[in-house]
Protein backbone atom coordinates (compact mmCIF):
# COMPACT_ATOMS: atom_id res chain seq x y z
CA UNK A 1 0.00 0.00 0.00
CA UNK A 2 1.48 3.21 -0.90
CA UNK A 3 0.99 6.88 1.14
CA UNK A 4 -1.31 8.22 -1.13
CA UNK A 5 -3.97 5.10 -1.17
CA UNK A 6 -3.38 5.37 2.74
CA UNK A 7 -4.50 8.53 2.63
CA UNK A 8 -7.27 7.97 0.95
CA UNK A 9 -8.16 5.33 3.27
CA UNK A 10 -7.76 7.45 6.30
CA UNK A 11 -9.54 10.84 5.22
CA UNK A 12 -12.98 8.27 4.36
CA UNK A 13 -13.17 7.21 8.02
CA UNK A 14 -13.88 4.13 9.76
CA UNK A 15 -16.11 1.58 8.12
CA UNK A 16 -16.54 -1.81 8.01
CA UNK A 17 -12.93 -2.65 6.87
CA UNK A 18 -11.24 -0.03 8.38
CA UNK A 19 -10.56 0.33 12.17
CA UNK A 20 -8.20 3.10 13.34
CA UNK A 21 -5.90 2.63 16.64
CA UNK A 22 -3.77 5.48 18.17
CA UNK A 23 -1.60 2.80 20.51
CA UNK A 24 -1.96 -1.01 21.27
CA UNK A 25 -3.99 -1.58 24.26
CA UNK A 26 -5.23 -4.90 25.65
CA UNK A 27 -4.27 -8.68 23.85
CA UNK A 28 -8.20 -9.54 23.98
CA UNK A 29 -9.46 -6.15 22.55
CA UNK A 30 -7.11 -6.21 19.50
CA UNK A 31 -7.84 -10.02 19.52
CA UNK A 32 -11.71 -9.16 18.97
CA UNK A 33 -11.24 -6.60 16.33
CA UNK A 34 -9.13 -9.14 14.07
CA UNK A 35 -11.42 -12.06 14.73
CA UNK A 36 -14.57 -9.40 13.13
CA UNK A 37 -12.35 -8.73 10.19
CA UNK A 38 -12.12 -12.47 9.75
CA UNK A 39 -15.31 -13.23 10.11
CA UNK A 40 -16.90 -10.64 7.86
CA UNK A 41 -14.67 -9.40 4.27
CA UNK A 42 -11.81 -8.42 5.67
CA UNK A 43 -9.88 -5.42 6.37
CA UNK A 44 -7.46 -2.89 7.82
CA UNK A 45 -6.00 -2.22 11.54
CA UNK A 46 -4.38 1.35 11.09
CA UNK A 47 -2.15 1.81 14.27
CA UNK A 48 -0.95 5.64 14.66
CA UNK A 49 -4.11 7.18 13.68
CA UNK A 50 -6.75 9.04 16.68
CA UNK A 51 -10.12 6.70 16.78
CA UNK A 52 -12.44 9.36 17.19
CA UNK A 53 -10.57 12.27 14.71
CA UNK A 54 -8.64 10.20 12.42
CA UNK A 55 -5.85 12.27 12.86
CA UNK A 56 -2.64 11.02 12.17
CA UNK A 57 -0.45 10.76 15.29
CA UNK A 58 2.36 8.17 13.99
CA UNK A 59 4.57 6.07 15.67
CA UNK A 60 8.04 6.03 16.47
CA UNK A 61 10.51 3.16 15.13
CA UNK A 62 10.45 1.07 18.77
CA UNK A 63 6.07 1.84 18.91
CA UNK A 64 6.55 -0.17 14.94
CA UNK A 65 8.58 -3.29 16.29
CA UNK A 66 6.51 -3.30 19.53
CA UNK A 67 2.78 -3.52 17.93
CA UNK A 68 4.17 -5.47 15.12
CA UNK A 69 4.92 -8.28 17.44
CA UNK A 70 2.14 -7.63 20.26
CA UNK A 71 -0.24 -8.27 17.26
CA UNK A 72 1.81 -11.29 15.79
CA UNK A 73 1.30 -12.72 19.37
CA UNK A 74 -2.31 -11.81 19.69
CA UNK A 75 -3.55 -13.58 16.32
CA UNK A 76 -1.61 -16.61 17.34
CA UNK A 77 -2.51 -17.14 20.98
CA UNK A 78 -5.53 -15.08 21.57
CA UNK A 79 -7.56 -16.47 18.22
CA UNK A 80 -9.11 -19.88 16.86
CA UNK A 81 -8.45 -21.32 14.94
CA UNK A 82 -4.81 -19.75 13.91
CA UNK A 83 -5.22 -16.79 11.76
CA UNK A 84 -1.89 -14.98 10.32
CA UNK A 85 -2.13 -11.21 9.48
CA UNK A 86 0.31 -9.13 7.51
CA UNK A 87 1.60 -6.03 8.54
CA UNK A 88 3.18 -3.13 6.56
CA UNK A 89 5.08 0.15 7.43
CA UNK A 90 4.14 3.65 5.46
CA UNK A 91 4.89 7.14 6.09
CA UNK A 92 2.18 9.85 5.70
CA UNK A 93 3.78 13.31 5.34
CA UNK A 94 7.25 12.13 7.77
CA UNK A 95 4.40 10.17 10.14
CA UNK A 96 4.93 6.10 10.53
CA UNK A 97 1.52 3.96 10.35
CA UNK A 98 1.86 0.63 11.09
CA UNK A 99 -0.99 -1.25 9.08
CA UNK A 100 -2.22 -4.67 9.71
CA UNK A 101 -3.89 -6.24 6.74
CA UNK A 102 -6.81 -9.12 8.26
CA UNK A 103 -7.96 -11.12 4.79
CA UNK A 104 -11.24 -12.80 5.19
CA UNK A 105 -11.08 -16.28 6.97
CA UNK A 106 -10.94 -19.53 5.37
CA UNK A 107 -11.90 -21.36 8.55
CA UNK A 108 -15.31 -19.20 9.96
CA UNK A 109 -16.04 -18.53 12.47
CA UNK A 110 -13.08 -17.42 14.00
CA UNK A 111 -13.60 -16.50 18.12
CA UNK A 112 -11.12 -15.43 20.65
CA UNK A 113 -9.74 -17.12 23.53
CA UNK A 114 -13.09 -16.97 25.24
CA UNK A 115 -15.21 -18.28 22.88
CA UNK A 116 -16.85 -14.89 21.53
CA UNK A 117 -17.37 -14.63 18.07
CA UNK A 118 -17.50 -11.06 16.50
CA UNK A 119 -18.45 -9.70 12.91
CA UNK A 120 -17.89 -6.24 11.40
CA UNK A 121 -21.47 -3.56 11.52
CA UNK A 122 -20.37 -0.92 9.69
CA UNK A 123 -17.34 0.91 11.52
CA UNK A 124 -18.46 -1.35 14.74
CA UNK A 125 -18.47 -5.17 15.60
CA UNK A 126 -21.08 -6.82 17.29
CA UNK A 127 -20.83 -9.95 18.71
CA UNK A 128 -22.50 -13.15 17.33
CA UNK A 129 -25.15 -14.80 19.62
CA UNK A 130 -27.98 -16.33 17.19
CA UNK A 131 -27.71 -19.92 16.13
CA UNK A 132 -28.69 -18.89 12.44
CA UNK A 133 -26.17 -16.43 12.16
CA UNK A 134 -23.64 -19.28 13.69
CA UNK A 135 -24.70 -21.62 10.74
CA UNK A 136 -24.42 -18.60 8.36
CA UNK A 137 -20.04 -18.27 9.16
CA UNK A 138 -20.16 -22.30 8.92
CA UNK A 139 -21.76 -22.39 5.49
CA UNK A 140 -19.31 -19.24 4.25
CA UNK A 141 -17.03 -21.78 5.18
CA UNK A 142 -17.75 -24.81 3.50
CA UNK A 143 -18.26 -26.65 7.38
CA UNK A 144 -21.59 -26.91 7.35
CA UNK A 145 -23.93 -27.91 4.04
CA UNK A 146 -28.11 -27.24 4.80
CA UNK A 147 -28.34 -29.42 1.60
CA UNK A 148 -27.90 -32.59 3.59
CA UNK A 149 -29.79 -31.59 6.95
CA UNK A 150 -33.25 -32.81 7.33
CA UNK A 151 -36.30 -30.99 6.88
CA UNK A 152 -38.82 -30.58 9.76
CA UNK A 153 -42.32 -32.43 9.39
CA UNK A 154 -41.14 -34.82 6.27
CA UNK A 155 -40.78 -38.23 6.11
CA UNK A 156 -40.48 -41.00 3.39
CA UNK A 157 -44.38 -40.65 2.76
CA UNK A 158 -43.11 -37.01 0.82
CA UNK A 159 -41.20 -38.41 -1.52
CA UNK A 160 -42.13 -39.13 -5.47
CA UNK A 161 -41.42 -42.22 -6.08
CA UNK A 162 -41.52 -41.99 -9.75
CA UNK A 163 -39.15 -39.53 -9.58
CA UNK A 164 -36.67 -41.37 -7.31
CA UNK A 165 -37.49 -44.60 -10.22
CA UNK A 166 -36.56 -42.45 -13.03
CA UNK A 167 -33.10 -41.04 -11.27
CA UNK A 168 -32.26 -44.26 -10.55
CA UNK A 169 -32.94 -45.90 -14.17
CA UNK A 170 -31.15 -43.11 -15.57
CA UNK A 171 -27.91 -43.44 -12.91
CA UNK A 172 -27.64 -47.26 -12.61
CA UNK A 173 -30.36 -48.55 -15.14
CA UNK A 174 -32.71 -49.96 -12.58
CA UNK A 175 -35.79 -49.38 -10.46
CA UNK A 176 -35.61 -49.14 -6.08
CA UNK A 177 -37.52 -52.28 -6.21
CA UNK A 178 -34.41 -53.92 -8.02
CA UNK A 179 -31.75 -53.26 -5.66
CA UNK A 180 -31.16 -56.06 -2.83
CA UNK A 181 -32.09 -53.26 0.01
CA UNK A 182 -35.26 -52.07 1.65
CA UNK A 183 -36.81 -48.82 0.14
CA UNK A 184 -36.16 -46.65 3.32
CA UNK A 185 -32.55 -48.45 3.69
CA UNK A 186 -31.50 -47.34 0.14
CA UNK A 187 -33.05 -43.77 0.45
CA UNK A 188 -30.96 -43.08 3.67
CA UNK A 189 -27.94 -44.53 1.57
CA UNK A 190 -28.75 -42.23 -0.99
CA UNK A 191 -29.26 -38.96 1.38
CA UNK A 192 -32.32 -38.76 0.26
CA UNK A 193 -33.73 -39.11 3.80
CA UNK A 194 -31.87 -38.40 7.42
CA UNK A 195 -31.22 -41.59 9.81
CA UNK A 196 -34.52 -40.57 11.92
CA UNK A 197 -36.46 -40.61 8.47
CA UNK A 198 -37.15 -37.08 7.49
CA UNK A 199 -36.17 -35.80 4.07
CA UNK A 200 -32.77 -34.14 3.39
CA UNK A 201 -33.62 -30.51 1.57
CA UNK A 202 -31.87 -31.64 -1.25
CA UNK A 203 -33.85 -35.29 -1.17
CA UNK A 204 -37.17 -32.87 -0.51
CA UNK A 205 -36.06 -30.02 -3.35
CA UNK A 206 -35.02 -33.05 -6.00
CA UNK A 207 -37.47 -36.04 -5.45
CA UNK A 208 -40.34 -34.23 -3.26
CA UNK A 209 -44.29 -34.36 -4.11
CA UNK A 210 -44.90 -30.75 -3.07
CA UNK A 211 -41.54 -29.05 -2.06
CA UNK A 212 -43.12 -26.24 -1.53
CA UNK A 213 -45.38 -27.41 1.38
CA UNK A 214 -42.48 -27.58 3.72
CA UNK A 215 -39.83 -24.68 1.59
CA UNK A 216 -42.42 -22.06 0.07
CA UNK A 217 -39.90 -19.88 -0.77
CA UNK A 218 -37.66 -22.29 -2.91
CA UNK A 219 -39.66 -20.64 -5.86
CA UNK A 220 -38.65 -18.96 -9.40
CA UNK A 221 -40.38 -15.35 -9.69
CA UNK A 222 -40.45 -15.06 -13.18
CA UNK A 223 -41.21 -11.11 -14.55
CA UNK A 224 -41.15 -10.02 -18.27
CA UNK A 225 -41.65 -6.38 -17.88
CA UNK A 226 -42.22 -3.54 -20.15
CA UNK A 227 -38.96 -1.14 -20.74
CA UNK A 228 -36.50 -1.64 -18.27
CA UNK A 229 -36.89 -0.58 -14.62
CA UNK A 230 -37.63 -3.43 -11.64
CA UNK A 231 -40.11 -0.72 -10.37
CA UNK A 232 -42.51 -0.60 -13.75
CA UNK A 233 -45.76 -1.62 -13.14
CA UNK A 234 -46.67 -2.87 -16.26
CA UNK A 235 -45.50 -6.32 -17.56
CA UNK A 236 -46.23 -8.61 -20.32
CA UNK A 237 -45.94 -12.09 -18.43
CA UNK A 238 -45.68 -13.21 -14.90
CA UNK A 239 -44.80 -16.50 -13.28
CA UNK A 240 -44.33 -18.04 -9.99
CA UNK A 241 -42.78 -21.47 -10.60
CA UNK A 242 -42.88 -24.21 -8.44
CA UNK A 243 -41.80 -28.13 -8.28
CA UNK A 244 -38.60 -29.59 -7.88
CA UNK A 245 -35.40 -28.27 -8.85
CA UNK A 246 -35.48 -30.58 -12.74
CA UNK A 247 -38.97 -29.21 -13.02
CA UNK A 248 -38.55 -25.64 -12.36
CA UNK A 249 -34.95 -25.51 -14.32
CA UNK A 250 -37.48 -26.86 -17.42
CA UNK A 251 -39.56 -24.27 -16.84
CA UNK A 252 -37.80 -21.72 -16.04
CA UNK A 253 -36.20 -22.51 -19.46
CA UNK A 254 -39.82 -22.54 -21.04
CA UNK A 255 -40.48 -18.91 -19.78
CA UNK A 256 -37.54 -17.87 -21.26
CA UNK A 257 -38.38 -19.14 -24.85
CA UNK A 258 -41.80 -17.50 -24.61
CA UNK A 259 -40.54 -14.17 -23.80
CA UNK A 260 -37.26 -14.20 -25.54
CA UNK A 261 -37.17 -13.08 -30.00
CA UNK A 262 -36.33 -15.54 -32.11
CA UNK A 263 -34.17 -15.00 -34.82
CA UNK A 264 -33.90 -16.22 -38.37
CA UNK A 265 -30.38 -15.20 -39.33
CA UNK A 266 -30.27 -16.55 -42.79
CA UNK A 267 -32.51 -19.56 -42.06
CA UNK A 268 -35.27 -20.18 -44.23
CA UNK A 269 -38.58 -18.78 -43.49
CA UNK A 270 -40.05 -21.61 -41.95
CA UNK A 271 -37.72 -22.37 -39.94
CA UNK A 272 -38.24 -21.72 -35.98
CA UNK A 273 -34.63 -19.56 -35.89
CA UNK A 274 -32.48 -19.52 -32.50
CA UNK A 275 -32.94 -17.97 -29.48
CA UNK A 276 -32.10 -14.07 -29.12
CA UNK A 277 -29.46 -15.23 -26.26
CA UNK A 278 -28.13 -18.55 -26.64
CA UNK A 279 -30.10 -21.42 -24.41
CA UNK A 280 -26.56 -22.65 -23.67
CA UNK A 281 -25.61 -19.68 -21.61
CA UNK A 282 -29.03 -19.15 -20.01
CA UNK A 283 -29.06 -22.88 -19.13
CA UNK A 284 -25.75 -22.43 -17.70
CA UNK A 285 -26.95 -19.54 -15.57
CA UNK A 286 -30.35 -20.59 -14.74
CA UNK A 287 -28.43 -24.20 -13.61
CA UNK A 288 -26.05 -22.20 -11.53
CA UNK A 289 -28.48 -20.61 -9.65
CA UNK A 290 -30.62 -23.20 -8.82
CA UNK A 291 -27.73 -25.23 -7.43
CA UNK A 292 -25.45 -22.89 -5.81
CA UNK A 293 -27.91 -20.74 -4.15
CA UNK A 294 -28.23 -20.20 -0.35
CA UNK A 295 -30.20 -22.33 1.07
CA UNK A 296 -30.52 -20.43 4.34
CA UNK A 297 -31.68 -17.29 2.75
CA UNK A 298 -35.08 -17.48 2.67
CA UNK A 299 -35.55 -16.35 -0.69
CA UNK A 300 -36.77 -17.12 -4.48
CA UNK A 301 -34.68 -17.01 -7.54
CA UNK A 302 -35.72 -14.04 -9.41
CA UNK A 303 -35.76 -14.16 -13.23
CA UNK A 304 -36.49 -10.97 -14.98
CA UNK A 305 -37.20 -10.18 -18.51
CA UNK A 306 -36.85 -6.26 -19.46
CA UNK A 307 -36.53 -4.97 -22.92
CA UNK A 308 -32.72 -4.41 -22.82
CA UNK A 309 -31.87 -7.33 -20.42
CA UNK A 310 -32.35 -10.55 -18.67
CA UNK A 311 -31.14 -10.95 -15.06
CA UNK A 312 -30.99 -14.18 -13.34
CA UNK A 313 -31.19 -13.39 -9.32
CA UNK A 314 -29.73 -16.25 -6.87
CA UNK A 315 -30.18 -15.48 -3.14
CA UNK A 316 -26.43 -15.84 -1.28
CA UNK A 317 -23.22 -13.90 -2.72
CA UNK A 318 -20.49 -16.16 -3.65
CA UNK A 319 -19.07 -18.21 -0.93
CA UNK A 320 -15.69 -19.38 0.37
CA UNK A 321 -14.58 -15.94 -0.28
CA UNK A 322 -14.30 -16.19 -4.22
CA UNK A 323 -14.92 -13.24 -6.34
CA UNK A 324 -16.62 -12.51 -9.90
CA UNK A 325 -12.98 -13.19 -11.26
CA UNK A 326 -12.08 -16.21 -9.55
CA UNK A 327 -15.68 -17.59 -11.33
CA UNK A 328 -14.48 -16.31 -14.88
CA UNK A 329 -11.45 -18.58 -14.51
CA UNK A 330 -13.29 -21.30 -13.77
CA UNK A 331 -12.22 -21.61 -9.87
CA UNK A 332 -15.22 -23.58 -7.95
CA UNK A 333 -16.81 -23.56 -4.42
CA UNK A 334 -19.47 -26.28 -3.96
CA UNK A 335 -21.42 -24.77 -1.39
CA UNK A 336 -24.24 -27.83 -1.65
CA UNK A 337 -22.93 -30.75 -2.06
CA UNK A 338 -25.27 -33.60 -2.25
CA UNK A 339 -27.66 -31.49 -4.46
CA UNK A 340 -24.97 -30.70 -6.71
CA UNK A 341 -24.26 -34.80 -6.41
CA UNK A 342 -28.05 -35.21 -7.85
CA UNK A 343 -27.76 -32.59 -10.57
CA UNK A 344 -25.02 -34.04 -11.94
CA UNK A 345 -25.91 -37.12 -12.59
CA UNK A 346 -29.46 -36.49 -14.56
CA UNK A 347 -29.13 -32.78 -15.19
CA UNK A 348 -26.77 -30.77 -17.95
CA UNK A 349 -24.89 -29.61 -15.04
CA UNK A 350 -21.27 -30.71 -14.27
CA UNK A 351 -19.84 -29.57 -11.57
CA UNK A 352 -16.43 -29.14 -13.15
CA UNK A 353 -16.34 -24.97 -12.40
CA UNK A 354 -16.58 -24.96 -16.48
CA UNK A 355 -20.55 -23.53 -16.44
CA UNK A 356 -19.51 -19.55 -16.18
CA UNK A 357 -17.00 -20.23 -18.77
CA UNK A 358 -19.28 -22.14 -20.91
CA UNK A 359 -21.66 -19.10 -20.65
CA UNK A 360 -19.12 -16.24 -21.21
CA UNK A 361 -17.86 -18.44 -24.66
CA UNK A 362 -21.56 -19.11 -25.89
CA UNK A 363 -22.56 -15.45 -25.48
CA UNK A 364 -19.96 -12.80 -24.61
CA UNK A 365 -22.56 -9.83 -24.09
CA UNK A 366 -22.46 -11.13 -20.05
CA UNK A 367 -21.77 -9.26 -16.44
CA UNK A 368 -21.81 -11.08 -13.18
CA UNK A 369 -22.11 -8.97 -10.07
CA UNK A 370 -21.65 -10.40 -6.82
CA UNK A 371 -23.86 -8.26 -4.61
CA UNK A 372 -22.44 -8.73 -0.57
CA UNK A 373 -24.23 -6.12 0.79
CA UNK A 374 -27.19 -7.77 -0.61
CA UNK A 375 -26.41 -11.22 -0.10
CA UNK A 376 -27.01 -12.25 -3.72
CA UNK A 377 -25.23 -12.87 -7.01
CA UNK A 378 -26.89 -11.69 -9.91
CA UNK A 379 -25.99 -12.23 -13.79
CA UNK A 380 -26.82 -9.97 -16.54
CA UNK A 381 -27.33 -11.30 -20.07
CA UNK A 382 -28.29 -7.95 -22.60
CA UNK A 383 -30.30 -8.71 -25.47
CA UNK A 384 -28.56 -7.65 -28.86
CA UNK A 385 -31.60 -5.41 -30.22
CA UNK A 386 -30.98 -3.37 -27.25
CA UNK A 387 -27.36 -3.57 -26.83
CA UNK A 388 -25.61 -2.84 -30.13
CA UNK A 389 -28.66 -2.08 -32.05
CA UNK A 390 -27.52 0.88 -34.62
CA UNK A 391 -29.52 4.23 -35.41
CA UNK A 392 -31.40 3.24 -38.46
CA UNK A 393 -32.19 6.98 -40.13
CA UNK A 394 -30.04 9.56 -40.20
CA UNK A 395 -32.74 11.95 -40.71
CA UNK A 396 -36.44 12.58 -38.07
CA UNK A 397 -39.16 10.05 -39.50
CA UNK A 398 -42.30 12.14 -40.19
CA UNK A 399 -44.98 10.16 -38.24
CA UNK A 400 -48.84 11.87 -38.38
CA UNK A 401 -47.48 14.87 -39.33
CA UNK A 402 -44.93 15.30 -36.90
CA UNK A 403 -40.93 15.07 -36.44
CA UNK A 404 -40.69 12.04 -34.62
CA UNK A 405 -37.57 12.25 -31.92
CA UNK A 406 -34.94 9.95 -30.77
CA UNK A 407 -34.79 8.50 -27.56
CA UNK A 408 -32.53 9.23 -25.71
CA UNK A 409 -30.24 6.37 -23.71
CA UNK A 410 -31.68 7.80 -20.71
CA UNK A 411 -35.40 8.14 -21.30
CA UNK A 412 -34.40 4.52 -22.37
CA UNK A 413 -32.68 2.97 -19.67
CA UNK A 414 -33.74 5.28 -16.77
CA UNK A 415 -37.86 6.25 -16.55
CA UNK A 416 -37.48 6.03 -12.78
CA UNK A 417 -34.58 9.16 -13.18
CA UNK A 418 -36.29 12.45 -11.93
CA UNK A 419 -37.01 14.76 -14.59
CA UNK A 420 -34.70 17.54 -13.45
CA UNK A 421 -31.73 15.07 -13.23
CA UNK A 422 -31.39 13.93 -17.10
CA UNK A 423 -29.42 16.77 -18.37
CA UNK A 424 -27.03 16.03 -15.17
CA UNK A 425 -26.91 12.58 -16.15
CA UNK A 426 -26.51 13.31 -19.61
CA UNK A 427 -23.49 14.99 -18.69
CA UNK A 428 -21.86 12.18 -16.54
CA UNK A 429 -22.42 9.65 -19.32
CA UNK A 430 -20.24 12.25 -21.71
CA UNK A 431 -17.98 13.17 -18.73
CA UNK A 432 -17.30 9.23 -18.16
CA UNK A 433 -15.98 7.99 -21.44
CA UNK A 434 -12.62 7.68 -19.14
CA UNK A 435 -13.01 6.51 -15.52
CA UNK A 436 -13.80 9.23 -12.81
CA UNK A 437 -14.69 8.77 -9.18
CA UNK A 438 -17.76 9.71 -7.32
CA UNK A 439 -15.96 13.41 -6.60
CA UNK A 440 -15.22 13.82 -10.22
CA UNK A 441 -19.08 13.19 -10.87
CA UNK A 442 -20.06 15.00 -7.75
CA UNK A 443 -18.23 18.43 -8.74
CA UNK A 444 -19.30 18.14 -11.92
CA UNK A 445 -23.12 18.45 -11.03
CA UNK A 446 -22.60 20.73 -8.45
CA UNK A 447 -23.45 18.06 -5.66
CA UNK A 448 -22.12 18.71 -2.19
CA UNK A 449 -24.10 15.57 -0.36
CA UNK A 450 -23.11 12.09 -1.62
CA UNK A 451 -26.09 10.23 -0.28
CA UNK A 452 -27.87 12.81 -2.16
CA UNK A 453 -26.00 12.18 -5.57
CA UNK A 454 -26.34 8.52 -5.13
CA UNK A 455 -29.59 8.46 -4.57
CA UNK A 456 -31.19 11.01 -7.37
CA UNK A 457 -28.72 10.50 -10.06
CA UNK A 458 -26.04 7.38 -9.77
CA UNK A 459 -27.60 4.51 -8.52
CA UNK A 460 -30.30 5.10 -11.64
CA UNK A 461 -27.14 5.11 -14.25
CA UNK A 462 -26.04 1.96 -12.34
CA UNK A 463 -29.13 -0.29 -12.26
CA UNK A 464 -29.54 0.72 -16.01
CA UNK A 465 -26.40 -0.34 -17.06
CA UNK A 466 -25.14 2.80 -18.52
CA UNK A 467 -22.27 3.14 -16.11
CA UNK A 468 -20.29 0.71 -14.21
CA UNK A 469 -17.86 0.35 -11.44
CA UNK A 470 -14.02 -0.25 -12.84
CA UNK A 471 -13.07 -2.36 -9.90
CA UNK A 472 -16.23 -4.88 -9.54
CA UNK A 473 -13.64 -7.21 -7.10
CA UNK A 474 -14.40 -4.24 -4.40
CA UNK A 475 -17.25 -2.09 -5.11
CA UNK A 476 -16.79 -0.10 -1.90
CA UNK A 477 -13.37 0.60 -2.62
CA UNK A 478 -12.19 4.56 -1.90
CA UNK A 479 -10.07 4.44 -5.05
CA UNK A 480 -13.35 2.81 -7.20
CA UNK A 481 -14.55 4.64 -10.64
CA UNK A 482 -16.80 3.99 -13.34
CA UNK A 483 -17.11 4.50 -16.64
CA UNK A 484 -19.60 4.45 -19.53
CA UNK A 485 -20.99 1.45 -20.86
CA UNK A 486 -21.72 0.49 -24.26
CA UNK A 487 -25.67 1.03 -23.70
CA UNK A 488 -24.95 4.62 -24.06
């Protein structure tokens, strides 16, 4: 980290990733503050700075060596498991900050020599008392998998057995009845049902009469609006879709062909063409979602249709730490095992990590935005008309006598936008050709307040699509800009 980035850092404040310390004080305090970094996304302990002010104090060579080691110390004795830290040494204007970098943990949750558990709240931590929240840091962690816990108020009488007949014909050619054990005996085998006989989610998502009766929110809400804002009120199709996971991937699938163009493309004129997007990269998305999601986020899949766009909504950000980048390169986290175990076996999913890739190759026009904050991954697949469609005149059409007039990207993209704010917004989409940060935009519109500005102006230009964040691996970042997409 160099002085200037540090600088940066410091003049922002405290926040969720940054904590500021004038001196070292107790073991178990510092102890507490590196287990909430652990267990949330990481972050910064700047040593040398005031708390309250965030003035910079500094700290003499002997202060350095002496918190550099009290910390070493701390993280290995006053922490479990283990957690290492790295520490770094940069001068701010002739003043010496000693800053301790705390990655996210591997191994959650982390807790400190007395057994508390913390997590960051925005420049605070709060300790972690709820059993939920408890499963939450063991899930992140790959510890603990929901998929294979048994549902309350199931039992063997909930299963399809058709279903569980077909799997099995098309995994090992044969019906239950033809294996040598007992129908409950092979389903607990199987982890389709728990020891004391209840269905495991994934047995009750995969194989279940009515899933729903016992998960009602393990739903697709399926949305084809009109124009392109999640707040319109008019739509041309709605759907909630329910079943188990094979039935609503299939129809998921189906209410994507119905509300998807096809397109010729040279084919003759009977022919039925090709979808708009390719199937293979919506499968691959749609599949993604419905197997990797968060199971303890009580929450449906969301699959919108708007005239620019299609967004595919899984509840949960990415797990084990990964990133939108580590996905692209194919890197994998199996956060549900067992269900991705069924999947693979009768579905088109693999399970190799190769799905995002297979997307991006099979239809390039593709953003994936890993939403913490929200707790939910979302990809965005733009339709061509919209995305690259050129200006077809040159010259206004005369239509019932009058000049007809071309939209505009942001009477396109942004009908939410108050009025007043489209010649401001106008002038960020010009000003942002090159990357500029929130100050740059902010001083250009004459905006003192930046709740203010991202409220009335930028988060429209963001949800549209017509400006993006340069650094999607950290969205919050103090040194993040954006720049103008190709919608514009």
């Amino acid at each position: 980290m160099d002085a200037e980035e540090l600088k940066t850092i410091i003049s922002l404040g405290e926040n969720s990733r940054v904590e500021f310390k004038e001196h070292f004080s107790k073991d178990i305090a510092i102890a507490d503050e590196i287990v909430a970094f652990a267990n949330s996304k990481g972050g910064y302990l700047i040593f040398g700075v005031e708390d309250k002010s965030g003035k910079v104090k500094g700290l003499s060579y002997e202060e350095i060596q002496r918190i550099s080691s009290q910390v070493g110390n701390t993280a290995n004795e006053n922490i479990r498991p283990t957690l290492y830290v790295e520490s770094e040494t940069v001068a701010i204007e002739g003043k010496k900050l000693l800053v301790i970098h705390v990655k996210e943990g591997i191994s959650k949750p982390y807790k400190d020599i007395s057994g508390n558990i913390f997590v960051k709240q925005g420049a605070d931590k709060r300790r972690i008392t709820e059993n939920n929240e408890l499963l939450e840091l063991f899930y992140e962690s790959g510890t603990y998998h929901p998929d294979e816990e048994g549902v309350k108020h199931t039992s063997i009488a909930d299963l399809d057995k058709w279903l569980v007949d077909k799997y099995l014909m098309e995994v090992f050619h044969k019906k239950a009845s033809d294996f040598s054990l007992p129908f409950e005996a092979l389903m607990r085998n199987m982890q389709i049902t728990t020891l004391d006989g209840r269905l495991t989610l994934a047995g009750l998502l995969y194989f279940g009469n009515i899933p729903q009766m016992f998960r009602p929110e393990m739903v697709i809400k399926a949305v084809s609006f009109y124009g392109n804002s999640i707040g319109s009120t008019s739509y041309r199709d709605s759907r909630d879709i329910d079943g188990t996971i094979p039935r609503l991937f299939s129809e998921g699938m189906s209410f994507l062909r119905s509300n998807l163009h096809a397109l010729q493309d040279g084919q003759n004129f009977n022919s039925v063409g090709h979808l708009e997007i390719s199937e293979i990269a919506l499968e691959e998305v749609l599949q993604n979602a419905l197997v990797h999601r968060d199971y303890l986020k009580p929450a449906a899949i969301r699959l919108l249709i708007f005239d620019n766009r299609v967004e595919i909504i899984s509840p949960g950000k990415l797990p084990g730490g990964m990133d939108v980048d580590d996905i692209k390169l194919g890197n994998s986290f199996i956060r549900n095992r067992l269900m991705a175990s069924f999947c693979a076996k009768t579905m088109l999913y693999r399970g190799l990590g190769s799905g995002i890739i297979r997307a991006m190759n099979e239809y390039p026009k593709i953003d994936f935005i890993n939403d913490e904050s929200g707790n939910q991954f979302k990809c965005v697949l733009y339709r061509p008309v919209s995305y690259d469609m050129p200006d077809m005149v040159s010259e206004p059409i005369m239509e019932y006598g009058h000049p007809s007039r071309r939209i505009s990207s942001i009477e396109r993209y942004c009908p939410e936008l108050p009025k007043e704010e489209k010649e401001r917004a106008e002038k960020i989409l010009r000003f942002c050709m090159t990357p500029k940060s929130i100050l740059n935009m902010m001083e250009l519109t004459g905006y003192k307040s930046r709740t203010s500005f991202r409220r009335r102006i930028l988060t429209h230009l963001l949800d549209a699509h017509l400006l993006e964040p340069t650094d999607r691996k950290s969205p919050n970042s103090p040194r993040q800009t954006y720049i103008t997409t190709s919608l514009y």
